[in-house]
C-alpha atoms as a PDB file:
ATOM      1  CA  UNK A   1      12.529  -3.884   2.229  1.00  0.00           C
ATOM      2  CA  UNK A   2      13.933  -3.117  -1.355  1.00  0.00           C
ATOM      3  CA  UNK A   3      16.409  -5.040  -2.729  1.00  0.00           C
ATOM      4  CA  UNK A   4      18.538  -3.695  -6.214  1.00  0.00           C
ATOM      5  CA  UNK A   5      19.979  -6.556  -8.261  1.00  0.00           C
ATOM      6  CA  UNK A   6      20.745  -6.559 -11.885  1.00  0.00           C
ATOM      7  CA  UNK A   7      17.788  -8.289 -13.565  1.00  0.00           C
ATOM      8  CA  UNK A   8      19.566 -11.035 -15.334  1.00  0.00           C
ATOM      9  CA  UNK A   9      21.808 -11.885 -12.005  1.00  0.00           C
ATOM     10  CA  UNK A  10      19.422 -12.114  -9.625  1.00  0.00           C
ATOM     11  CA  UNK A  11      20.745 -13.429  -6.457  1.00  0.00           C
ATOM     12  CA  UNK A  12      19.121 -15.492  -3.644  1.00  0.00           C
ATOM     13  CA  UNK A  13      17.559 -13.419  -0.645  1.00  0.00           C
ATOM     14  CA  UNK A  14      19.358 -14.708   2.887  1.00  0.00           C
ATOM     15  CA  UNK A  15      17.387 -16.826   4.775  1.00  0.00           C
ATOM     16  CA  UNK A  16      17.073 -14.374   7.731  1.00  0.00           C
ATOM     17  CA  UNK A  17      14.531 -12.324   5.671  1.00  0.00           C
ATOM     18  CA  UNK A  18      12.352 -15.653   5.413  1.00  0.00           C
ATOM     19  CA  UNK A  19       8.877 -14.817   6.937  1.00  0.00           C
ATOM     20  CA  UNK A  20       5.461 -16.952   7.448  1.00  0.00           C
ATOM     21  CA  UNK A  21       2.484 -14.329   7.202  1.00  0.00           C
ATOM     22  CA  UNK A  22      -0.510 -15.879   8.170  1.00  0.00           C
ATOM     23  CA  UNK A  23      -3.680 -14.764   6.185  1.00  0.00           C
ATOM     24  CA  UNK A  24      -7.063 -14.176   7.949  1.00  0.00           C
ATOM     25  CA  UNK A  25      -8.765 -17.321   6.242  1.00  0.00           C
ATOM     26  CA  UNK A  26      -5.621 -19.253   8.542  1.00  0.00           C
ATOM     27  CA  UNK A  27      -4.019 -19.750   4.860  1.00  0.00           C
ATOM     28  CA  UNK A  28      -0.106 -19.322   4.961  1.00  0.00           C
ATOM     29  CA  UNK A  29       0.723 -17.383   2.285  1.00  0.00           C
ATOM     30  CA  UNK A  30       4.734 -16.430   1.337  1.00  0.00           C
ATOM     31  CA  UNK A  31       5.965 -13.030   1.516  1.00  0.00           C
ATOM     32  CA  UNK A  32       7.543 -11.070  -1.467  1.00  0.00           C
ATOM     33  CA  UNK A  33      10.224  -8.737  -1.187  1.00  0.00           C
ATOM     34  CA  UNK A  34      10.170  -5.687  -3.670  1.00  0.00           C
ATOM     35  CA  UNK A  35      13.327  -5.584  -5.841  1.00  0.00           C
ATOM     36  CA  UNK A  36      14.795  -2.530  -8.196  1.00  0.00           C
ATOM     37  CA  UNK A  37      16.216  -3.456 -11.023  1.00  0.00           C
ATOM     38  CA  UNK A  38      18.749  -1.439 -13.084  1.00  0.00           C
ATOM     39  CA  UNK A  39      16.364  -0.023 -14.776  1.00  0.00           C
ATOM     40  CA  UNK A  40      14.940   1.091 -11.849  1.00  0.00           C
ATOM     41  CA  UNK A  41      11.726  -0.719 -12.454  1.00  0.00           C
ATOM     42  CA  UNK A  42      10.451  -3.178  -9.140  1.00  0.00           C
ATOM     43  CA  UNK A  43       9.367  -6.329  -8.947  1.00  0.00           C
ATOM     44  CA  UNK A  44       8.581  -8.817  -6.632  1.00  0.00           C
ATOM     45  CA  UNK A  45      11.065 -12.232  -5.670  1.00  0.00           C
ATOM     46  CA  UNK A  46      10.236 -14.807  -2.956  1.00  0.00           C
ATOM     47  CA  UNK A  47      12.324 -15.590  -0.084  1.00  0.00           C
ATOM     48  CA  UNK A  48      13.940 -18.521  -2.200  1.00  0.00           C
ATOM     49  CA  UNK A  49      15.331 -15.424  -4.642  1.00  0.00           C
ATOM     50  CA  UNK A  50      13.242 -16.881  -7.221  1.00  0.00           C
ATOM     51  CA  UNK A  51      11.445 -14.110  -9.414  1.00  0.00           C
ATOM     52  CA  UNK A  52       7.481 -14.345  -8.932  1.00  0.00           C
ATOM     53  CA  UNK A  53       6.433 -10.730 -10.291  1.00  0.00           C
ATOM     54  CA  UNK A  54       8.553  -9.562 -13.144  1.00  0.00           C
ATOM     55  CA  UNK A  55       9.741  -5.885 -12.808  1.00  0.00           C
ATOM     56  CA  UNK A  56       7.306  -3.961 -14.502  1.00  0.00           C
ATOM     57  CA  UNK A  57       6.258  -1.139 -11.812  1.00  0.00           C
ATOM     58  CA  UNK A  58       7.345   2.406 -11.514  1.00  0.00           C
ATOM     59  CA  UNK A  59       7.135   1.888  -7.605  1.00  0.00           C
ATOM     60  CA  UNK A  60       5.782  -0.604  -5.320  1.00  0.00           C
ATOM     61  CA  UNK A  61       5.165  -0.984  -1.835  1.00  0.00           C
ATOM     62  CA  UNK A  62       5.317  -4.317   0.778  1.00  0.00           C
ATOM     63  CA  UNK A  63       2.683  -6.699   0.380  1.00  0.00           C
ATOM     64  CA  UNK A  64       0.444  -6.730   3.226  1.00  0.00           C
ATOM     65  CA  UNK A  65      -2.721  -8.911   3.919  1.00  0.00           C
ATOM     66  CA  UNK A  66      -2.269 -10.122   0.676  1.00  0.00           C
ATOM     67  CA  UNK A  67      -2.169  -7.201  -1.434  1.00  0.00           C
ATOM     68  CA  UNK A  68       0.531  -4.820  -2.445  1.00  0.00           C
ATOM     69  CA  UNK A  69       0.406  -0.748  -4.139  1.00  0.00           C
ATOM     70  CA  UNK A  70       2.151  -0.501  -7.191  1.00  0.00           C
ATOM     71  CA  UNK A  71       2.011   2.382  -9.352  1.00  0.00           C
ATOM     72  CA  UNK A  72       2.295   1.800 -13.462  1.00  0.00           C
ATOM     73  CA  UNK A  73       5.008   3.489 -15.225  1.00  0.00           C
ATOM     74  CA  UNK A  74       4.474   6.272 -17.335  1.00  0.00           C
ATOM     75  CA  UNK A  75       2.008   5.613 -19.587  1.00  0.00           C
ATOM     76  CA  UNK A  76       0.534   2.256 -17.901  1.00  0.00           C
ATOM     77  CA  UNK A  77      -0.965   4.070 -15.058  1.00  0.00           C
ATOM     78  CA  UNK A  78      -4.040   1.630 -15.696  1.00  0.00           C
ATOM     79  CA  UNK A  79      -1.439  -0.719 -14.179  1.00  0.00           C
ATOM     80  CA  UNK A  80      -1.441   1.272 -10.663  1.00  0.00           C
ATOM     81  CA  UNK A  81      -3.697   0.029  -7.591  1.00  0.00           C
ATOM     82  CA  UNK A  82      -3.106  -2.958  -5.528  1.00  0.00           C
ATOM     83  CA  UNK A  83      -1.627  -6.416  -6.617  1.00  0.00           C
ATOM     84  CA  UNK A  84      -1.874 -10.021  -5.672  1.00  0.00           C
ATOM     85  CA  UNK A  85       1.240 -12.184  -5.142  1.00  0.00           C
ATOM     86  CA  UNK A  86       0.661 -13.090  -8.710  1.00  0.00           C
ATOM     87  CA  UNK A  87       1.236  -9.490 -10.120  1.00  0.00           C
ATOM     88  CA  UNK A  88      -2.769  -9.497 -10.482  1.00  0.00           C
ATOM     89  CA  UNK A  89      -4.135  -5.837 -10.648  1.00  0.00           C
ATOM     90  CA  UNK A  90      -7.139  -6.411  -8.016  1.00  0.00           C
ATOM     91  CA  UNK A  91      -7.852  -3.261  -7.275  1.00  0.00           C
ATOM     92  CA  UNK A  92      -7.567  -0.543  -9.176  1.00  0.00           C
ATOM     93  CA  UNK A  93      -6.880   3.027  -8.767  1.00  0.00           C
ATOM     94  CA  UNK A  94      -5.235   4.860 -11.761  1.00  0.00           C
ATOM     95  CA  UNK A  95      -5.336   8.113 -10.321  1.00  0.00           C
ATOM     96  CA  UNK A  96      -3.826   7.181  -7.354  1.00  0.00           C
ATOM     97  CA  UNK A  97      -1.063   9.155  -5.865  1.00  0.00           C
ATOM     98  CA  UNK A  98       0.276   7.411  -3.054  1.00  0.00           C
ATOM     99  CA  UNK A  99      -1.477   4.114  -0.810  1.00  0.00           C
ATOM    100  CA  UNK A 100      -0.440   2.711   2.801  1.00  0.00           C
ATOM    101  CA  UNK A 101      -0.777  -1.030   3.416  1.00  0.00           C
ATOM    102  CA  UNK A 102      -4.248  -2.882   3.985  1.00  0.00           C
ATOM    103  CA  UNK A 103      -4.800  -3.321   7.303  1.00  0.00           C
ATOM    104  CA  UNK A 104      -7.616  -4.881   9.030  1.00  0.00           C
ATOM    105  CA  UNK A 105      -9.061  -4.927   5.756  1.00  0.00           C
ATOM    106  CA  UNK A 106      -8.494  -0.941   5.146  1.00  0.00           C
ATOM    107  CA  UNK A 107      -5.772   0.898   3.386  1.00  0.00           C
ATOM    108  CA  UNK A 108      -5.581   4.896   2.800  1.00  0.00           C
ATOM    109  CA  UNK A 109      -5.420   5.991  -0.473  1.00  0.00           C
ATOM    110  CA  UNK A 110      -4.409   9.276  -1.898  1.00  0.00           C
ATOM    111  CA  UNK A 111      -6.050   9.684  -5.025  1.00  0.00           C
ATOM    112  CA  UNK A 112      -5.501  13.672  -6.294  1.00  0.00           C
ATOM    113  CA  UNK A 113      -4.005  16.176  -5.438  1.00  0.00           C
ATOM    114  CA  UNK A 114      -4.671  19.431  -2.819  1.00  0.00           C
ATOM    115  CA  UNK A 115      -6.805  22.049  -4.569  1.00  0.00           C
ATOM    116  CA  UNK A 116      -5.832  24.755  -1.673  1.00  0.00           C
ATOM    117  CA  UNK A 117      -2.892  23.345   0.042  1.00  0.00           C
ATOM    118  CA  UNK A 118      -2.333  24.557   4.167  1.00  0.00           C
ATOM    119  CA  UNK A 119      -0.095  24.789   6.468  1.00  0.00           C
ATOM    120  CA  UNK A 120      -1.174  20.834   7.466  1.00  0.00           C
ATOM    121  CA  UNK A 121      -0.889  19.191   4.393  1.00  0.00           C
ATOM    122  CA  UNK A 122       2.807  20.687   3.389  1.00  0.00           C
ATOM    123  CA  UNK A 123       4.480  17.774   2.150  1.00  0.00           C
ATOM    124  CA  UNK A 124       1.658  14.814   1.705  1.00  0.00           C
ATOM    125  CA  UNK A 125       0.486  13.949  -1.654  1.00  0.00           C
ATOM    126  CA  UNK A 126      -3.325  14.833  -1.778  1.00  0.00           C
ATOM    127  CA  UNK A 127      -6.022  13.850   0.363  1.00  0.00           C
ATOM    128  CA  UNK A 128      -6.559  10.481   2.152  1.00  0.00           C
ATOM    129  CA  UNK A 129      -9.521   8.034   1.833  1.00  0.00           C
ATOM    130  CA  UNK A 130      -9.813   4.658   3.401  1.00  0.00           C
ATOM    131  CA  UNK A 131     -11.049   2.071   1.253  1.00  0.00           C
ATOM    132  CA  UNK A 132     -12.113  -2.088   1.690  1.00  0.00           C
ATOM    133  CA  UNK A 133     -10.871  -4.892  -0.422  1.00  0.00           C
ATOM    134  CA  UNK A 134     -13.122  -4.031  -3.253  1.00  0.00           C
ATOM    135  CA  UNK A 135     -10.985  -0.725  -3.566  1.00  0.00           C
ATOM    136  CA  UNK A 136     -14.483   1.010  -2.207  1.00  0.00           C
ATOM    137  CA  UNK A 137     -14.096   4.668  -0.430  1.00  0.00           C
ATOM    138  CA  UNK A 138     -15.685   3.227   3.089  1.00  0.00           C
ATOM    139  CA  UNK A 139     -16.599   6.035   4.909  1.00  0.00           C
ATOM    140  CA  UNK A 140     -16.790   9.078   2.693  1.00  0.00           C
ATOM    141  CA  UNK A 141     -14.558  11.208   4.173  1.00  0.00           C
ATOM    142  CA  UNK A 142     -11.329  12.921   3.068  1.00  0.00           C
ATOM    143  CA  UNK A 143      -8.052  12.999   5.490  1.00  0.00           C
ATOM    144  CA  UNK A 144      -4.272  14.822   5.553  1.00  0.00           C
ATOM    145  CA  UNK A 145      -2.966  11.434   6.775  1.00  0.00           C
ATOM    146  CA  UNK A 146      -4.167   8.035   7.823  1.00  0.00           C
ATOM    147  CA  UNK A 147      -2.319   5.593  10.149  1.00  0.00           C
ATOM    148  CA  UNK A 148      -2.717   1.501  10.190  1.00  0.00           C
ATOM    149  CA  UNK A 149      -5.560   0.025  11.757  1.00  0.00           C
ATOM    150  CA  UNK A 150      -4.875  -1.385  14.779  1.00  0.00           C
ATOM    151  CA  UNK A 151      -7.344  -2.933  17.115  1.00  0.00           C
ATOM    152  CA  UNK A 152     -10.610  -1.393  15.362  1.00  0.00           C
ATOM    153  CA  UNK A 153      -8.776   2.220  15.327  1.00  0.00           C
ATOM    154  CA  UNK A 154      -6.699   4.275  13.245  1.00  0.00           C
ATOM    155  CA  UNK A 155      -5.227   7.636  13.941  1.00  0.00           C
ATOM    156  CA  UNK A 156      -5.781   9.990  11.633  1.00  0.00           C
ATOM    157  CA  UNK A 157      -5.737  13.782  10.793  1.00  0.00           C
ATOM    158  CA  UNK A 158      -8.806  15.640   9.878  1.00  0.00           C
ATOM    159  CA  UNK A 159      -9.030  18.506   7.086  1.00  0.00           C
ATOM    160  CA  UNK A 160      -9.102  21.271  10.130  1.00  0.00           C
ATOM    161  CA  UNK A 161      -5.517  19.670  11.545  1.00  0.00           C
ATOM    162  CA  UNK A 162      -7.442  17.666  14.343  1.00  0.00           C
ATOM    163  CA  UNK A 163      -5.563  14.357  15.375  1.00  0.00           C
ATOM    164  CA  UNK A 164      -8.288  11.762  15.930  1.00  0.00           C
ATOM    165  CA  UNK A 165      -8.950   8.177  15.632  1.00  0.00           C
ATOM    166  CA  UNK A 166     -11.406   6.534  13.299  1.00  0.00           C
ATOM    167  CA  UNK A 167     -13.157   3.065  14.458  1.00  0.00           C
ATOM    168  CA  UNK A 168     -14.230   0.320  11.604  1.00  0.00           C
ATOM    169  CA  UNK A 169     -17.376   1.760  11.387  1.00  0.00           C
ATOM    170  CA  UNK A 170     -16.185   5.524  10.503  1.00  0.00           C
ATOM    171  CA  UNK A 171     -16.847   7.136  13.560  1.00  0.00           C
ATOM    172  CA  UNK A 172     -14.422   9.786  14.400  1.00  0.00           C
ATOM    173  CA  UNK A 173     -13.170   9.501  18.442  1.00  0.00           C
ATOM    174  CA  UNK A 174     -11.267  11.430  20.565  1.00  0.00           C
ATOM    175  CA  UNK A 175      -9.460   8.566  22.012  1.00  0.00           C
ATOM    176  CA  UNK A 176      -9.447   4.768  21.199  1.00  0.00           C
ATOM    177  CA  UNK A 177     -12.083   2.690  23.384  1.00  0.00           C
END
Protein backbone atom coordinates (compact mmCIF):
# COMPACT_ATOMS: atom_id res chain seq x y z
CA UNK A 1 0.00 0.00 0.00
CA UNK A 2 1.41 3.56 -0.88
CA UNK A 3 0.01 6.39 0.45
CA UNK A 4 0.95 10.25 -1.18
CA UNK A 5 0.52 13.06 1.35
CA UNK A 6 2.25 16.34 1.38
CA UNK A 7 5.10 15.98 3.89
CA UNK A 8 4.27 18.77 6.21
CA UNK A 9 0.31 17.70 6.27
CA UNK A 10 0.51 14.40 6.94
CA UNK A 11 -2.77 12.93 7.69
CA UNK A 12 -3.83 9.98 9.92
CA UNK A 13 -4.10 6.45 8.13
CA UNK A 14 -7.96 5.00 8.71
CA UNK A 15 -8.19 2.55 11.14
CA UNK A 16 -9.26 -0.21 8.67
CA UNK A 17 -5.61 -0.44 7.45
CA UNK A 18 -4.60 -1.23 11.23
CA UNK A 19 -2.81 -4.67 11.20
CA UNK A 20 -1.10 -6.96 14.08
CA UNK A 21 1.86 -8.93 12.31
CA UNK A 22 3.10 -11.38 14.50
CA UNK A 23 6.96 -11.96 14.33
CA UNK A 24 8.48 -15.50 14.50
CA UNK A 25 10.09 -14.89 18.07
CA UNK A 26 5.87 -14.48 19.01
CA UNK A 27 6.90 -10.58 19.31
CA UNK A 28 4.04 -8.26 17.92
CA UNK A 29 5.57 -5.89 16.00
CA UNK A 30 3.43 -2.76 14.13
CA UNK A 31 3.19 -2.52 10.52
CA UNK A 32 4.37 0.55 8.41
CA UNK A 33 2.75 1.75 5.47
CA UNK A 34 5.06 3.28 2.69
CA UNK A 35 4.13 6.92 1.93
CA UNK A 36 5.24 9.31 -1.25
CA UNK A 37 5.77 12.48 -0.54
CA UNK A 38 5.66 15.43 -3.00
CA UNK A 39 8.82 15.08 -3.66
CA UNK A 40 8.28 11.81 -4.56
CA UNK A 41 10.62 10.47 -1.97
CA UNK A 42 8.90 7.39 0.52
CA UNK A 43 8.85 6.92 3.83
CA UNK A 44 7.39 4.93 6.29
CA UNK A 45 4.16 6.13 8.91
CA UNK A 46 2.46 3.81 11.44
CA UNK A 47 -1.09 2.99 11.50
CA UNK A 48 -1.62 5.97 14.06
CA UNK A 49 -0.38 8.37 10.87
CA UNK A 50 2.46 9.22 12.95
CA UNK A 51 5.81 9.47 10.86
CA UNK A 52 8.38 6.65 12.04
CA UNK A 53 10.85 6.63 8.90
CA UNK A 54 11.36 10.02 7.41
CA UNK A 55 11.12 10.09 3.54
CA UNK A 56 14.43 9.65 2.39
CA UNK A 57 14.16 6.60 -0.24
CA UNK A 58 13.98 6.65 -3.95
CA UNK A 59 11.54 3.56 -3.63
CA UNK A 60 10.52 1.23 -1.03
CA UNK A 61 8.68 -1.80 -0.71
CA UNK A 62 6.15 -3.34 2.31
CA UNK A 63 7.80 -4.41 5.30
CA UNK A 64 7.64 -8.01 5.71
CA UNK A 65 9.04 -10.27 8.57
CA UNK A 66 10.48 -7.35 9.82
CA UNK A 67 12.41 -5.99 7.10
CA UNK A 68 11.61 -3.79 4.19
CA UNK A 69 13.71 -3.03 0.39
CA UNK A 70 14.41 0.39 -0.10
CA UNK A 71 16.55 1.64 -2.72
CA UNK A 72 18.81 5.06 -1.99
CA UNK A 73 18.31 7.92 -4.19
CA UNK A 74 20.68 8.90 -6.62
CA UNK A 75 23.78 9.17 -5.23
CA UNK A 76 23.02 7.33 -1.72
CA UNK A 77 22.75 3.99 -3.27
CA UNK A 78 24.86 2.84 -0.10
CA UNK A 79 21.44 3.56 1.43
CA UNK A 80 19.67 0.62 -0.71
CA UNK A 81 19.11 -3.02 0.87
CA UNK A 82 16.68 -3.90 3.49
CA UNK A 83 15.48 -1.74 6.52
CA UNK A 84 14.23 -2.22 10.01
CA UNK A 85 11.09 -0.43 11.29
CA UNK A 86 13.57 2.06 12.53
CA UNK A 87 14.87 3.10 8.99
CA UNK A 88 18.05 0.88 10.02
CA UNK A 89 20.01 -0.27 6.83
CA UNK A 90 20.44 -4.11 7.98
CA UNK A 91 21.22 -5.49 5.07
CA UNK A 92 22.84 -4.15 2.49
CA UNK A 93 22.90 -4.45 -1.16
CA UNK A 94 24.00 -1.32 -3.16
CA UNK A 95 23.91 -2.86 -6.36
CA UNK A 96 20.71 -4.10 -6.02
CA UNK A 97 18.18 -3.74 -8.71
CA UNK A 98 15.01 -4.88 -7.53
CA UNK A 99 14.12 -7.33 -4.04
CA UNK A 100 10.74 -9.31 -3.16
CA UNK A 101 9.74 -9.57 0.50
CA UNK A 102 11.51 -11.97 3.12
CA UNK A 103 9.72 -14.82 3.49
CA UNK A 104 10.35 -17.74 5.59
CA UNK A 105 13.48 -16.11 6.20
CA UNK A 106 14.37 -15.74 2.24
CA UNK A 107 13.89 -12.89 -0.11
CA UNK A 108 15.05 -12.77 -3.99
CA UNK A 109 17.25 -10.27 -4.89
CA UNK A 110 18.16 -8.91 -8.23
CA UNK A 111 21.45 -7.57 -8.02
CA UNK A 112 22.77 -6.70 -11.94
CA UNK A 113 21.70 -6.71 -14.78
CA UNK A 114 21.29 -9.52 -17.92
CA UNK A 115 24.58 -9.80 -19.81
CA UNK A 116 22.65 -11.74 -22.84
CA UNK A 117 19.06 -11.06 -22.32
CA UNK A 118 16.32 -14.03 -23.88
CA UNK A 119 13.26 -14.44 -24.80
CA UNK A 120 12.51 -15.43 -20.77
CA UNK A 121 13.87 -12.69 -19.07
CA UNK A 122 12.12 -9.78 -21.38
CA UNK A 123 11.00 -7.44 -18.91
CA UNK A 124 12.68 -8.53 -15.32
CA UNK A 125 15.47 -6.57 -13.98
CA UNK A 126 18.57 -8.96 -13.88
CA UNK A 127 18.98 -12.19 -12.38
CA UNK A 128 17.47 -13.52 -9.10
CA UNK A 129 19.29 -14.85 -5.97
CA UNK A 130 17.74 -15.86 -2.73
CA UNK A 131 19.41 -14.68 0.20
CA UNK A 132 18.96 -15.21 4.46
CA UNK A 133 18.73 -12.48 6.99
CA UNK A 134 22.39 -11.80 6.89
CA UNK A 135 21.77 -10.60 3.18
CA UNK A 136 23.90 -14.04 2.30
CA UNK A 137 23.33 -15.58 -1.44
CA UNK A 138 21.94 -19.13 0.14
CA UNK A 139 22.11 -21.42 -2.46
CA UNK A 140 24.36 -20.18 -5.22
CA UNK A 141 22.27 -20.17 -7.92
CA UNK A 142 20.98 -17.49 -10.32
CA UNK A 143 17.04 -17.32 -11.36
CA UNK A 144 14.63 -15.21 -14.07
CA UNK A 145 12.11 -14.95 -11.20
CA UNK A 146 11.55 -16.12 -7.68
CA UNK A 147 8.14 -16.48 -5.92
CA UNK A 148 7.47 -16.30 -1.87
CA UNK A 149 8.24 -19.12 0.17
CA UNK A 150 5.49 -20.86 1.18
CA UNK A 151 5.48 -24.03 3.16
CA UNK A 152 9.36 -24.90 2.59
CA UNK A 153 8.86 -24.13 -1.36
CA UNK A 154 9.12 -21.46 -3.74
CA UNK A 155 8.36 -21.46 -7.39
CA UNK A 156 10.78 -20.29 -9.39
CA UNK A 157 12.15 -20.05 -13.02
CA UNK A 158 15.43 -21.48 -13.99
CA UNK A 159 18.02 -19.79 -16.53
CA UNK A 160 16.79 -22.50 -19.37
CA UNK A 161 12.87 -21.16 -18.81
CA UNK A 162 12.06 -24.30 -16.56
CA UNK A 163 9.25 -23.54 -13.89
CA UNK A 164 10.32 -25.38 -10.74
CA UNK A 165 10.17 -25.16 -7.09
CA UNK A 166 13.08 -24.71 -4.75
CA UNK A 167 12.84 -26.30 -1.02
CA UNK A 168 14.81 -24.46 2.07
CA UNK A 169 17.60 -26.42 1.48
CA UNK A 170 18.15 -25.42 -2.40
CA UNK A 171 17.07 -28.38 -3.98
CA UNK A 172 15.36 -27.81 -7.20
CA UNK A 173 11.81 -30.12 -7.48
CA UNK A 174 9.51 -30.78 -9.95
CA UNK A 175 6.60 -30.44 -7.72
CA UNK A 176 6.22 -29.37 -4.01
CA UNK A 177 6.31 -32.47 -1.47
Amino acid sequence: MLITVACDELGKVSNDMITTTWGEDGMEWEMLYRYECETGLIGYVDAAGEIIIKPQFYGGHRFSEGLAFVIGVPGREDRTGFIDGEGNLIIPLPTALEARPFSEGFAAVSVKEWERPNRFVSGTPGPFIIIDRTGTDVFGQEFIWVRSFEDGYARVMLLNGNERYIDRTGNIVRSRS
